[in-house]
N, C-alpha and C. Protein backbone atom coordinates (compact mmCIF):
# COMPACT_ATOMS: atom_id res chain seq x y z
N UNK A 1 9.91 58.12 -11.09
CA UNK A 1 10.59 57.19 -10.21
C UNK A 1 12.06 57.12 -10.59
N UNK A 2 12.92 57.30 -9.72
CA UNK A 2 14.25 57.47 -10.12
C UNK A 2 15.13 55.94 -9.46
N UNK A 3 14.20 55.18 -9.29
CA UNK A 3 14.80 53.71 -8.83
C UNK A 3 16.33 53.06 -9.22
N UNK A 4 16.14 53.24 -10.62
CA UNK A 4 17.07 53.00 -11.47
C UNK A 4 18.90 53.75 -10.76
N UNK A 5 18.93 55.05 -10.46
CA UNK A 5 19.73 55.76 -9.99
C UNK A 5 20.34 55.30 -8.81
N UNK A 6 18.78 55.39 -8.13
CA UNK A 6 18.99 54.39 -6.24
C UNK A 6 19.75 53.18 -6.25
N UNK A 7 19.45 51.96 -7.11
CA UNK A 7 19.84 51.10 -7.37
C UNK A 7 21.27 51.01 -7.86
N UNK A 8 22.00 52.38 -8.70
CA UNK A 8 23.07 52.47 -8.67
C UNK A 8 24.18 53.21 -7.79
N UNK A 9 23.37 54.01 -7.08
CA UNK A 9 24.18 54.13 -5.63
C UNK A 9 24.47 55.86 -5.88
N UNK A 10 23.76 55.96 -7.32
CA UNK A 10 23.65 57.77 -7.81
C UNK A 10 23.11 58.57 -6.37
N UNK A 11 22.21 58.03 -6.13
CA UNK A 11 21.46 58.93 -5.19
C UNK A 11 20.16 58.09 -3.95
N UNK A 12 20.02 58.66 -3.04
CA UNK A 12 19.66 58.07 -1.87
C UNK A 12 18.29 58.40 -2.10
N UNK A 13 17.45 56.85 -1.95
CA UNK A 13 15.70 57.51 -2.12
C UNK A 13 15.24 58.17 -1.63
N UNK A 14 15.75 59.11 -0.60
CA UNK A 14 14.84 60.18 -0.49
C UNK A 14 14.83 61.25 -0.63
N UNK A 15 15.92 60.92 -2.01
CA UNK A 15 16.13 62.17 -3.01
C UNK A 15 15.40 61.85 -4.28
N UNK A 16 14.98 60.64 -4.02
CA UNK A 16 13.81 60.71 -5.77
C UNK A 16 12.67 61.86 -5.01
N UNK A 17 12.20 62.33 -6.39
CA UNK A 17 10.80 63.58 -5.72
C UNK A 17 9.60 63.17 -5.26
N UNK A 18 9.31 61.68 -5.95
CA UNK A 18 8.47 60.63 -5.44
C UNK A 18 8.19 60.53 -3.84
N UNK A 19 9.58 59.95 -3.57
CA UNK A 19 9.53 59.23 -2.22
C UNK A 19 8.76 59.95 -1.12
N UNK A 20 8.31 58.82 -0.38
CA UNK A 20 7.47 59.52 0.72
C UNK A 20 6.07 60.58 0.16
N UNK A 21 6.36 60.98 -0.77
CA UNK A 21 4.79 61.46 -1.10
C UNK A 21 3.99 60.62 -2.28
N UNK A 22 3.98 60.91 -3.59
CA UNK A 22 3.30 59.78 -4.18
C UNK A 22 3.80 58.38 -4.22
N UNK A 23 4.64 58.03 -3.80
CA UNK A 23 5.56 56.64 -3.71
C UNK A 23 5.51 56.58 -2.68
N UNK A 24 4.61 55.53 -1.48
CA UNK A 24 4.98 55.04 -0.53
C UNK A 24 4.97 53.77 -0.55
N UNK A 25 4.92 52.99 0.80
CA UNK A 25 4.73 51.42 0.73
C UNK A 25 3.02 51.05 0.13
N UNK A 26 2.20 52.18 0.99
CA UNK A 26 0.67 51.79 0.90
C UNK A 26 0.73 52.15 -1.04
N UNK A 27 1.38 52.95 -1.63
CA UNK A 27 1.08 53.08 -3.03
C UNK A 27 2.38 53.42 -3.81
N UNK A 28 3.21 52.27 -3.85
CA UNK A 28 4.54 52.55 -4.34
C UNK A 28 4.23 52.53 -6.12
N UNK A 29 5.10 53.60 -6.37
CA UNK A 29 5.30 53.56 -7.78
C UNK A 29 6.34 53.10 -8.83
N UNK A 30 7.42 52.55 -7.72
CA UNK A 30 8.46 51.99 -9.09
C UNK A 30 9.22 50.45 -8.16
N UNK A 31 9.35 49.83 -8.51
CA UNK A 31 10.29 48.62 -8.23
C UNK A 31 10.60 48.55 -6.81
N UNK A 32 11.52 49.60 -6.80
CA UNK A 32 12.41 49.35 -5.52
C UNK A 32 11.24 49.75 -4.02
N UNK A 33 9.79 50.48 -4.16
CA UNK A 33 8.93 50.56 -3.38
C UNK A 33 8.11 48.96 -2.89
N UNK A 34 7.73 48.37 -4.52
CA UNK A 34 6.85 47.32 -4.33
C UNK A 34 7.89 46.40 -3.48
N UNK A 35 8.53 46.03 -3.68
CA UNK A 35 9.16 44.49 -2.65
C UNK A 35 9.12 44.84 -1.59
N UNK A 36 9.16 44.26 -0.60
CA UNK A 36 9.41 44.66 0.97
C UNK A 36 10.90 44.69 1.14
N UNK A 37 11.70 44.14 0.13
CA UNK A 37 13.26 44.20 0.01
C UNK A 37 13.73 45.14 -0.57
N UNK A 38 12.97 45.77 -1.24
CA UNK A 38 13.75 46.80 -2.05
C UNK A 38 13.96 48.03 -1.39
N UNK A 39 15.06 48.71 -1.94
CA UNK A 39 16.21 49.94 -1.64
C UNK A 39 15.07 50.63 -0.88
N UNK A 40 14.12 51.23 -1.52
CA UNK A 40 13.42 52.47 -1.06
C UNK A 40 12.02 52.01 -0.03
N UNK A 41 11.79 50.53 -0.59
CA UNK A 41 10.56 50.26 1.02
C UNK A 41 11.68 50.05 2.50
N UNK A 42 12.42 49.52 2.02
CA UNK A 42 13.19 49.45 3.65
C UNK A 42 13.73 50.63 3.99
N UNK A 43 14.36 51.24 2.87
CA UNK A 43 14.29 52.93 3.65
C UNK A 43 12.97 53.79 3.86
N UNK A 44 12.01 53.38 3.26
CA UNK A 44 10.75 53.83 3.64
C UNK A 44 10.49 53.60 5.07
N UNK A 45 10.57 52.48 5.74
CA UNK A 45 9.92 51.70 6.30
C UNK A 45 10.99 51.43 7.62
N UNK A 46 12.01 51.76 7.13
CA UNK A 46 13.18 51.94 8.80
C UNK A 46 14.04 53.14 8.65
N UNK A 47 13.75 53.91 7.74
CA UNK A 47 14.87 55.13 7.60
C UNK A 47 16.47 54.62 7.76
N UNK A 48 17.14 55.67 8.44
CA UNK A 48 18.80 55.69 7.93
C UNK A 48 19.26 56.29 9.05
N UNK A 49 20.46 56.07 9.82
CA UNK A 49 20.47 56.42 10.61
C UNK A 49 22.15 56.82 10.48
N UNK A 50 22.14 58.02 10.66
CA UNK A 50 23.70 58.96 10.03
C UNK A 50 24.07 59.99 11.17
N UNK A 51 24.13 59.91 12.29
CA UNK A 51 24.09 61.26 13.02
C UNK A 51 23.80 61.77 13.07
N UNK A 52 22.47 60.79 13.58
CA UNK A 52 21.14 61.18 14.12
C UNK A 52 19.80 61.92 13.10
N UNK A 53 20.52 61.54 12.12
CA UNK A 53 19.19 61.91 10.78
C UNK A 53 18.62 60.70 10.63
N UNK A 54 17.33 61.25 10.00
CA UNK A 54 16.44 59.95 9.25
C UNK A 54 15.84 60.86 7.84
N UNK A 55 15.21 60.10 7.09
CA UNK A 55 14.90 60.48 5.98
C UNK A 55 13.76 61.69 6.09
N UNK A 56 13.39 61.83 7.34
CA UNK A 56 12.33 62.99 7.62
C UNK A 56 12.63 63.79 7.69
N UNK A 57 13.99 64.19 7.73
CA UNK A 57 14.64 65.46 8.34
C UNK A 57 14.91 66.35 7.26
């Protein structure tokens, strides 16, 4: 879990290797998954929207 990083603005969660596969909302593995506030469930959970990307892409 690279939460720690996310949280400092190092890198975007869906660049931890986690995200979206063993780290989701249904089975989050570090901090910023479990809250419904945190960095990586709300990007889980509404993606990002950059010209016309989302975290699936």
């Amino acid at each position: 879990c690279q939460c720690g990083r996310v949280l400092q603005g190092l890198i975007k969660p869906s660049e931890c290797p986690l995200f979206g596969k063993s780290c989701t909302a249904d089975h989050p593995v570090g901090a910023c998954m479990v809250s419904v506030e945190g960095s990586c469930a709300a990007w889980y959970k509404y993606g990002y929207s950059s010209g016309g990307s989302t975290w699936e892409d």
